[in-house]
PDB file of N, CA and C in Angstrom:
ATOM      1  N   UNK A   1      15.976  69.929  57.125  1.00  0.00           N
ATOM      2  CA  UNK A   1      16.056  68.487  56.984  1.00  0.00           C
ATOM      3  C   UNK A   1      17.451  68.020  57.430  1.00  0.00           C
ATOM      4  N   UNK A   2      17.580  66.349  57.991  1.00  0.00           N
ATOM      5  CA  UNK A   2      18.675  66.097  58.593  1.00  0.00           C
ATOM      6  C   UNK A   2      19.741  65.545  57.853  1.00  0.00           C
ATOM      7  N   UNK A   3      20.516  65.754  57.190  1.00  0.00           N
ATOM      8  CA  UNK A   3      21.483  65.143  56.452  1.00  0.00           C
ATOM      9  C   UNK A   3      21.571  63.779  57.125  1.00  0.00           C
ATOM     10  N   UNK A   4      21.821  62.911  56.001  1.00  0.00           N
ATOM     11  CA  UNK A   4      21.554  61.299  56.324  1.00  0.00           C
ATOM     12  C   UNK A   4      23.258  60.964  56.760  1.00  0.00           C
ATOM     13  N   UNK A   5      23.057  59.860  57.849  1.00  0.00           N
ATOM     14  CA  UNK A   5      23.995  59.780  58.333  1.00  0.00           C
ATOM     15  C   UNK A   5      24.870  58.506  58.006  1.00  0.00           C
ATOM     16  N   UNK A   6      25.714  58.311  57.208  1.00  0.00           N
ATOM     17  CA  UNK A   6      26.007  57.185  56.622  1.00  0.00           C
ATOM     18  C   UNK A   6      26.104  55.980  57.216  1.00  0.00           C
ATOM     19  N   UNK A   7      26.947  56.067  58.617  1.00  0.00           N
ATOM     20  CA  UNK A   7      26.755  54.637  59.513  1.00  0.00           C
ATOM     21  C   UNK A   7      25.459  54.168  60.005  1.00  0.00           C
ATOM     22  N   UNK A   8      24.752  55.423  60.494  1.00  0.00           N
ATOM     23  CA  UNK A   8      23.138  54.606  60.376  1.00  0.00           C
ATOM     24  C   UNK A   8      22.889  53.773  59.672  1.00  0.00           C
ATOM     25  N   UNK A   9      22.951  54.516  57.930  1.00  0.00           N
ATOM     26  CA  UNK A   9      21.670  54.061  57.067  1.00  0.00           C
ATOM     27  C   UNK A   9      22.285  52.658  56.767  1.00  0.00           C
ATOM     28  N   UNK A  10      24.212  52.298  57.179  1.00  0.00           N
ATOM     29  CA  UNK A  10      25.336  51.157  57.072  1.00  0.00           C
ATOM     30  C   UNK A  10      24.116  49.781  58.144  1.00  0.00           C
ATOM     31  N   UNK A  11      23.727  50.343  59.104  1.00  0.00           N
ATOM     32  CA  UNK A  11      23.016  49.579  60.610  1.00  0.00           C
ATOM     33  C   UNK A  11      21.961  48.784  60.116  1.00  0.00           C
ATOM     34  N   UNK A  12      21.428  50.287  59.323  1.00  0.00           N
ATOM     35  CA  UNK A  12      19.689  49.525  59.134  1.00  0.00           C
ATOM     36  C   UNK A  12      19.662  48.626  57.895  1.00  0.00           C
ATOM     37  N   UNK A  13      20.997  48.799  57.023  1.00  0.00           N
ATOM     38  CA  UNK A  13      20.880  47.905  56.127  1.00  0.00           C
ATOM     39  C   UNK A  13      20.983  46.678  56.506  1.00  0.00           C
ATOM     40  N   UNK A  14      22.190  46.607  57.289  1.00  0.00           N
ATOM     41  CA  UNK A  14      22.990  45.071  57.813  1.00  0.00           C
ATOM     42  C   UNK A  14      21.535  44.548  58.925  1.00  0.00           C
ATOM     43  N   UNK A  15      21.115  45.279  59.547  1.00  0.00           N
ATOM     44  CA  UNK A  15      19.870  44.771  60.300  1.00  0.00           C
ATOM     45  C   UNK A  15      18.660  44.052  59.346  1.00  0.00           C
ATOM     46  N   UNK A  16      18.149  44.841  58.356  1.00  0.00           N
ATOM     47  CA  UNK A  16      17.698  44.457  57.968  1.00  0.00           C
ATOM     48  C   UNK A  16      18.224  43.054  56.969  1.00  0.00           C
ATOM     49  N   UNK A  17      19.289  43.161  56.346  1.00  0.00           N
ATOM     50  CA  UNK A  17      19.568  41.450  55.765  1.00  0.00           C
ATOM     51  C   UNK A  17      19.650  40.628  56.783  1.00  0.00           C
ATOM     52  N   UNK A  18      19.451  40.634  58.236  1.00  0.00           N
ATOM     53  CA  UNK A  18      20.271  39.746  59.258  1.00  0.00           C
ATOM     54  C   UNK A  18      18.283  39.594  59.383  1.00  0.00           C
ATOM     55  N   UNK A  19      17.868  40.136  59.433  1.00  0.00           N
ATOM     56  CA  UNK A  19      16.396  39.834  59.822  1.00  0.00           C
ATOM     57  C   UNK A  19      15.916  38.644  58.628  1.00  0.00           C
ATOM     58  N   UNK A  20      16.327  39.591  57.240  1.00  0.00           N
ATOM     59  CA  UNK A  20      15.991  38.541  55.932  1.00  0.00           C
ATOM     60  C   UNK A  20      16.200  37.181  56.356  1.00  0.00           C
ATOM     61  N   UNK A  21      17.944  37.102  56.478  1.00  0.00           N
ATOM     62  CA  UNK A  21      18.937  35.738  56.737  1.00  0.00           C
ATOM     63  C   UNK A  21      18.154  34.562  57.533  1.00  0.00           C
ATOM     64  N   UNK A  22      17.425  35.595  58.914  1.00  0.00           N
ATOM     65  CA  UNK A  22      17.038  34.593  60.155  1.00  0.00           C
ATOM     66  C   UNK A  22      15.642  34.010  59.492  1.00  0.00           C
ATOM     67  N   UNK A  23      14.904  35.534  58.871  1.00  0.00           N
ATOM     68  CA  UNK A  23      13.300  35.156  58.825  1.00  0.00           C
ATOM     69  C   UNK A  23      12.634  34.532  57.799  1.00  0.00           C
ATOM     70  N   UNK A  24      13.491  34.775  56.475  1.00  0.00           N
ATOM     71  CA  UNK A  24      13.232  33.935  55.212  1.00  0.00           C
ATOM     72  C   UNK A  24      13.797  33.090  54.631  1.00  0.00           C
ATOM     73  N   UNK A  25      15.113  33.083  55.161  1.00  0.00           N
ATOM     74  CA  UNK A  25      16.288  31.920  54.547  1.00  0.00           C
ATOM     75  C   UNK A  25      16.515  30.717  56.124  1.00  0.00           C
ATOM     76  N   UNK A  26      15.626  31.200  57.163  1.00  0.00           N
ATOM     77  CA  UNK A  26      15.643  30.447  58.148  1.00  0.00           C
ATOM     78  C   UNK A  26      17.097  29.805  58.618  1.00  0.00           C
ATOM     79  N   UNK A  27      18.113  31.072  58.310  1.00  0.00           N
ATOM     80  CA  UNK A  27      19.590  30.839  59.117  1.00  0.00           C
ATOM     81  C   UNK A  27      19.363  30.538  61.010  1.00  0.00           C
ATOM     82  N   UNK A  28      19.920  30.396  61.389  1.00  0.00           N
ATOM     83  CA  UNK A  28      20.415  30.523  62.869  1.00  0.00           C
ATOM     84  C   UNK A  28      20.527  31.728  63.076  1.00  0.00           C
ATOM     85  N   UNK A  29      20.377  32.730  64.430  1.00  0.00           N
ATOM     86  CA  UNK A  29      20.643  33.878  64.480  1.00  0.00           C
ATOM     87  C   UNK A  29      22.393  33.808  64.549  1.00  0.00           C
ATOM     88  N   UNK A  30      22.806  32.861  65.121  1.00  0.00           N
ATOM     89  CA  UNK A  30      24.684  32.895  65.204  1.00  0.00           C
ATOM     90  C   UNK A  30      25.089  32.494  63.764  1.00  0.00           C
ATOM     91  N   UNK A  31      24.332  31.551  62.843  1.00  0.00           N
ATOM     92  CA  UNK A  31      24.680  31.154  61.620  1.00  0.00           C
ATOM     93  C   UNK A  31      25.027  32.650  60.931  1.00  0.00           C
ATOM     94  N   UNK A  32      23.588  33.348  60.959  1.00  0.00           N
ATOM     95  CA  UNK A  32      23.492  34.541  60.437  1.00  0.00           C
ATOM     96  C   UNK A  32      24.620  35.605  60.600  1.00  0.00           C
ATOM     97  N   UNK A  33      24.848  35.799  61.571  1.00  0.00           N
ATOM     98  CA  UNK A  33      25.702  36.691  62.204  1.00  0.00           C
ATOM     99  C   UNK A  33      27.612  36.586  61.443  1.00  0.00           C
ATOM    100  N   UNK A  34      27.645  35.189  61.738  1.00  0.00           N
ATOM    101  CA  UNK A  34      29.112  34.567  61.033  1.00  0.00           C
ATOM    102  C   UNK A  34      29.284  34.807  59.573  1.00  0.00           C
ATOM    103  N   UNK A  35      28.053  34.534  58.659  1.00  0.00           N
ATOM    104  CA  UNK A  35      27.816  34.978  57.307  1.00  0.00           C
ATOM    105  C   UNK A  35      28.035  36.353  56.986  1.00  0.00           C
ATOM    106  N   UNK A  36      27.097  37.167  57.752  1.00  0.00           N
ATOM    107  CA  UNK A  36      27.642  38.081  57.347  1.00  0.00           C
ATOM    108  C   UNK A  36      29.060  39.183  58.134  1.00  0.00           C
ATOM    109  N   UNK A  37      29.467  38.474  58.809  1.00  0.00           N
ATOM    110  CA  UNK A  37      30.526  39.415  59.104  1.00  0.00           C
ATOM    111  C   UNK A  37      31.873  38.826  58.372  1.00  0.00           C
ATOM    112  N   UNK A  38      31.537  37.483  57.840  1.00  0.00           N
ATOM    113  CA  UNK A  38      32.592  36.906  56.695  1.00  0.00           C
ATOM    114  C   UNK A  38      31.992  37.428  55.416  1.00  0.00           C
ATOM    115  N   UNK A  39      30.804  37.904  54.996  1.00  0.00           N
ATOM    116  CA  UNK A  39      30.661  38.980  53.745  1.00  0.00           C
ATOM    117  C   UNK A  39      31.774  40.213  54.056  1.00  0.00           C
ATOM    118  N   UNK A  40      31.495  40.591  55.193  1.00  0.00           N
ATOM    119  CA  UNK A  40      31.905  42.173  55.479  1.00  0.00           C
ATOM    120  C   UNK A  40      33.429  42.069  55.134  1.00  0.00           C
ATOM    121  N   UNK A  41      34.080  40.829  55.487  1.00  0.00           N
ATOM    122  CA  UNK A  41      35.583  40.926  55.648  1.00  0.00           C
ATOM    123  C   UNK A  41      35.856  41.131  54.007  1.00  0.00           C
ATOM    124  N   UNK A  42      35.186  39.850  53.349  1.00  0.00           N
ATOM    125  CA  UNK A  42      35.202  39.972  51.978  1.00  0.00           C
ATOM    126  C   UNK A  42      34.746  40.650  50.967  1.00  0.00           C
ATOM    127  N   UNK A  43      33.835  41.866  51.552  1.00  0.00           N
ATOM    128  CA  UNK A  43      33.910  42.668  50.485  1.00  0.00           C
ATOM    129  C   UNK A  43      34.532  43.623  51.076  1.00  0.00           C
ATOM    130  N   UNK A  44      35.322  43.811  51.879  1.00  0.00           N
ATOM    131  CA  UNK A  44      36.660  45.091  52.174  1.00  0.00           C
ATOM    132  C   UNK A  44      38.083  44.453  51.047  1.00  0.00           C
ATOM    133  N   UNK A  45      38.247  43.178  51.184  1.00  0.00           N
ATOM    134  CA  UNK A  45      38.917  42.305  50.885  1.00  0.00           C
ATOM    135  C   UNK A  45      39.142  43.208  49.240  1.00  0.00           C
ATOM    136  N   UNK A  46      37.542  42.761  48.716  1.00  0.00           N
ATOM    137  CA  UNK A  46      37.516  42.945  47.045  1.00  0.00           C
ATOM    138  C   UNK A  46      37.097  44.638  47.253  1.00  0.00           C
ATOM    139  N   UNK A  47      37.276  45.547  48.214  1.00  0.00           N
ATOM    140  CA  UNK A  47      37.231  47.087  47.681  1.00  0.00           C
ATOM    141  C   UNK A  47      35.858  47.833  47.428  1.00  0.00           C
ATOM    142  N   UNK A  48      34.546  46.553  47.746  1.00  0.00           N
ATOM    143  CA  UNK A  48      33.144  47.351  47.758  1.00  0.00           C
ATOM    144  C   UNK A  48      32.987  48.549  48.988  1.00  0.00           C
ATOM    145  N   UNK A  49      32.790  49.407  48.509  1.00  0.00           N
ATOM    146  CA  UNK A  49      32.384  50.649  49.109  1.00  0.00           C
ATOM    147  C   UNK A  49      30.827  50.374  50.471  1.00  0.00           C
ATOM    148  N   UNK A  50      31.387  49.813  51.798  1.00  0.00           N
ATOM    149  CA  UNK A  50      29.805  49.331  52.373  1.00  0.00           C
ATOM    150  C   UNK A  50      28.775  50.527  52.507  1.00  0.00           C
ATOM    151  N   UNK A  51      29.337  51.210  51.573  1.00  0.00           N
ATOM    152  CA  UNK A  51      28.159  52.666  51.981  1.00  0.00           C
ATOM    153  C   UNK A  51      27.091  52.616  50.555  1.00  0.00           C
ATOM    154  N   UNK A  52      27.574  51.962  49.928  1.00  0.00           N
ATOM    155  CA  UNK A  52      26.547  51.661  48.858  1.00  0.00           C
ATOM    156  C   UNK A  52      25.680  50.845  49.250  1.00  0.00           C
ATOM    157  N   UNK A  53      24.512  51.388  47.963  1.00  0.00           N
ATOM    158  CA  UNK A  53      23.100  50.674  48.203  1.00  0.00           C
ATOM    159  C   UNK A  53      23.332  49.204  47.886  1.00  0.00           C
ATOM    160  N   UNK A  54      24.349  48.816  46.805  1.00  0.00           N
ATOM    161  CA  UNK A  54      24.300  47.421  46.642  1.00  0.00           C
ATOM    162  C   UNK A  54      25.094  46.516  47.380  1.00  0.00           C
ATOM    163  N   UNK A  55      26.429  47.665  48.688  1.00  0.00           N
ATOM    164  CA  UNK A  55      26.657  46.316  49.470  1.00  0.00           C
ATOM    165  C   UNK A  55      25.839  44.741  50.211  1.00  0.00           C
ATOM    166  N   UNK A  56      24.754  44.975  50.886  1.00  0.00           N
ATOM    167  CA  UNK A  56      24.100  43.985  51.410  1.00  0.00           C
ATOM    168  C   UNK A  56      22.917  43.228  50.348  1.00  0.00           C
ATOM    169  N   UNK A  57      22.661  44.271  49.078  1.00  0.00           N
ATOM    170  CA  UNK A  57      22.295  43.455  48.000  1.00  0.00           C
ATOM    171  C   UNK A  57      23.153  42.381  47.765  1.00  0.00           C
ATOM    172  N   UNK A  58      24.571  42.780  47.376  1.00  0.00           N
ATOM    173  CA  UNK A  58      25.645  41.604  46.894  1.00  0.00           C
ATOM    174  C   UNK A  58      25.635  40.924  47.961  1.00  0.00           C
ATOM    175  N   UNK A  59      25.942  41.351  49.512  1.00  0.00           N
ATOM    176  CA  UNK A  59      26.060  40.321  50.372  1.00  0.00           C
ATOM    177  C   UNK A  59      25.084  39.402  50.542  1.00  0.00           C
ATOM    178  N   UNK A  60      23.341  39.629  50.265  1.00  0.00           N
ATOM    179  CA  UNK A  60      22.839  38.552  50.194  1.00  0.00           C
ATOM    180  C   UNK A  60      22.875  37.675  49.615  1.00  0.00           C
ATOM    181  N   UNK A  61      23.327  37.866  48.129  1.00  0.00           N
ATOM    182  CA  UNK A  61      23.441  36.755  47.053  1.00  0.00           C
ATOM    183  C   UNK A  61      24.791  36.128  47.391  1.00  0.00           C
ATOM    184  N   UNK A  62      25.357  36.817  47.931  1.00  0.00           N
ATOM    185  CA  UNK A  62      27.056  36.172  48.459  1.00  0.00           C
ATOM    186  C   UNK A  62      26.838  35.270  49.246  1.00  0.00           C
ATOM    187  N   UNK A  63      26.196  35.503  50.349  1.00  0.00           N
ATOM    188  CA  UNK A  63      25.812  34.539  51.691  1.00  0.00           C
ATOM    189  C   UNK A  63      24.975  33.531  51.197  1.00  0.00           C
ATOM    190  N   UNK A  64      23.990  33.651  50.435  1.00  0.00           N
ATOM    191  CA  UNK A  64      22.898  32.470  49.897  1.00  0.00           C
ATOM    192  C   UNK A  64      23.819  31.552  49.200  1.00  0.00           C
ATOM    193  N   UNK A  65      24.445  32.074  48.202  1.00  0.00           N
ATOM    194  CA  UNK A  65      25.510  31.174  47.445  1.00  0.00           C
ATOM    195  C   UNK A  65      26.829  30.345  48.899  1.00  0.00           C
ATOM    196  N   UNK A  66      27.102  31.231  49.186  1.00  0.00           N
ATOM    197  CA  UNK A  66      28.171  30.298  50.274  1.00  0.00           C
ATOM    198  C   UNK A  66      27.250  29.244  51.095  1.00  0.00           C
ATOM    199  N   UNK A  67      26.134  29.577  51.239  1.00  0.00           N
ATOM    200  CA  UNK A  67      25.139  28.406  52.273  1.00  0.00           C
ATOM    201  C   UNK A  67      24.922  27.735  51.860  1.00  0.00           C
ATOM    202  N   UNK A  68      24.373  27.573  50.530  1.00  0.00           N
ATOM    203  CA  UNK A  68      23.839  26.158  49.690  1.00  0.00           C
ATOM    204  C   UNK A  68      25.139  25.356  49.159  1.00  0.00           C
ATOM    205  N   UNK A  69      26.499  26.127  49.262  1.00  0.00           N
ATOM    206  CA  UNK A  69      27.730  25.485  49.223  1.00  0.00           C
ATOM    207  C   UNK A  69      27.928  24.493  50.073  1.00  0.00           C
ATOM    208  N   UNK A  70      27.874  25.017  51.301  1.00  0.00           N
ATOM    209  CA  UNK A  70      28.237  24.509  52.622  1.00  0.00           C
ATOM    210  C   UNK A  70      27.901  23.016  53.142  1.00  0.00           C
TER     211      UNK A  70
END
């Protein structure tokens, strides 16, 4: 068996919330994109580990909350 490769499984996560962002929260694909790479800055910022399962968990609730701000 193939040992899992951490930046992958980093890809398919962020792919998959960017699909969520566009397909259920009906972002912009560029809206989308800006959200979350201003999650990414900010959770290096606050020290979340993006190799965890709950980075793009938190980043969704992060990004939903900053949008309905906006």
């Amino acid at each position: 068996m193939r040992k899992p490769d951490p930046e992958r499984i980093y890809q398919a996560r962020r792919a998959a919330t960017f699909r969520r962002l566009v397909d259920e929260q009906q972002l912009d694909e560029l809206d989308a994109e800006h959200w979350m790479a201003r999650w990414e800055r900010e959770a290096v910022a606050d020290g979340i580990d993006r190799r965890s399962e709950a980075f793009w968990e938190g980043g969704s609730r992060w990004i939903s909350e900053q949008w309905r701000r906006k």
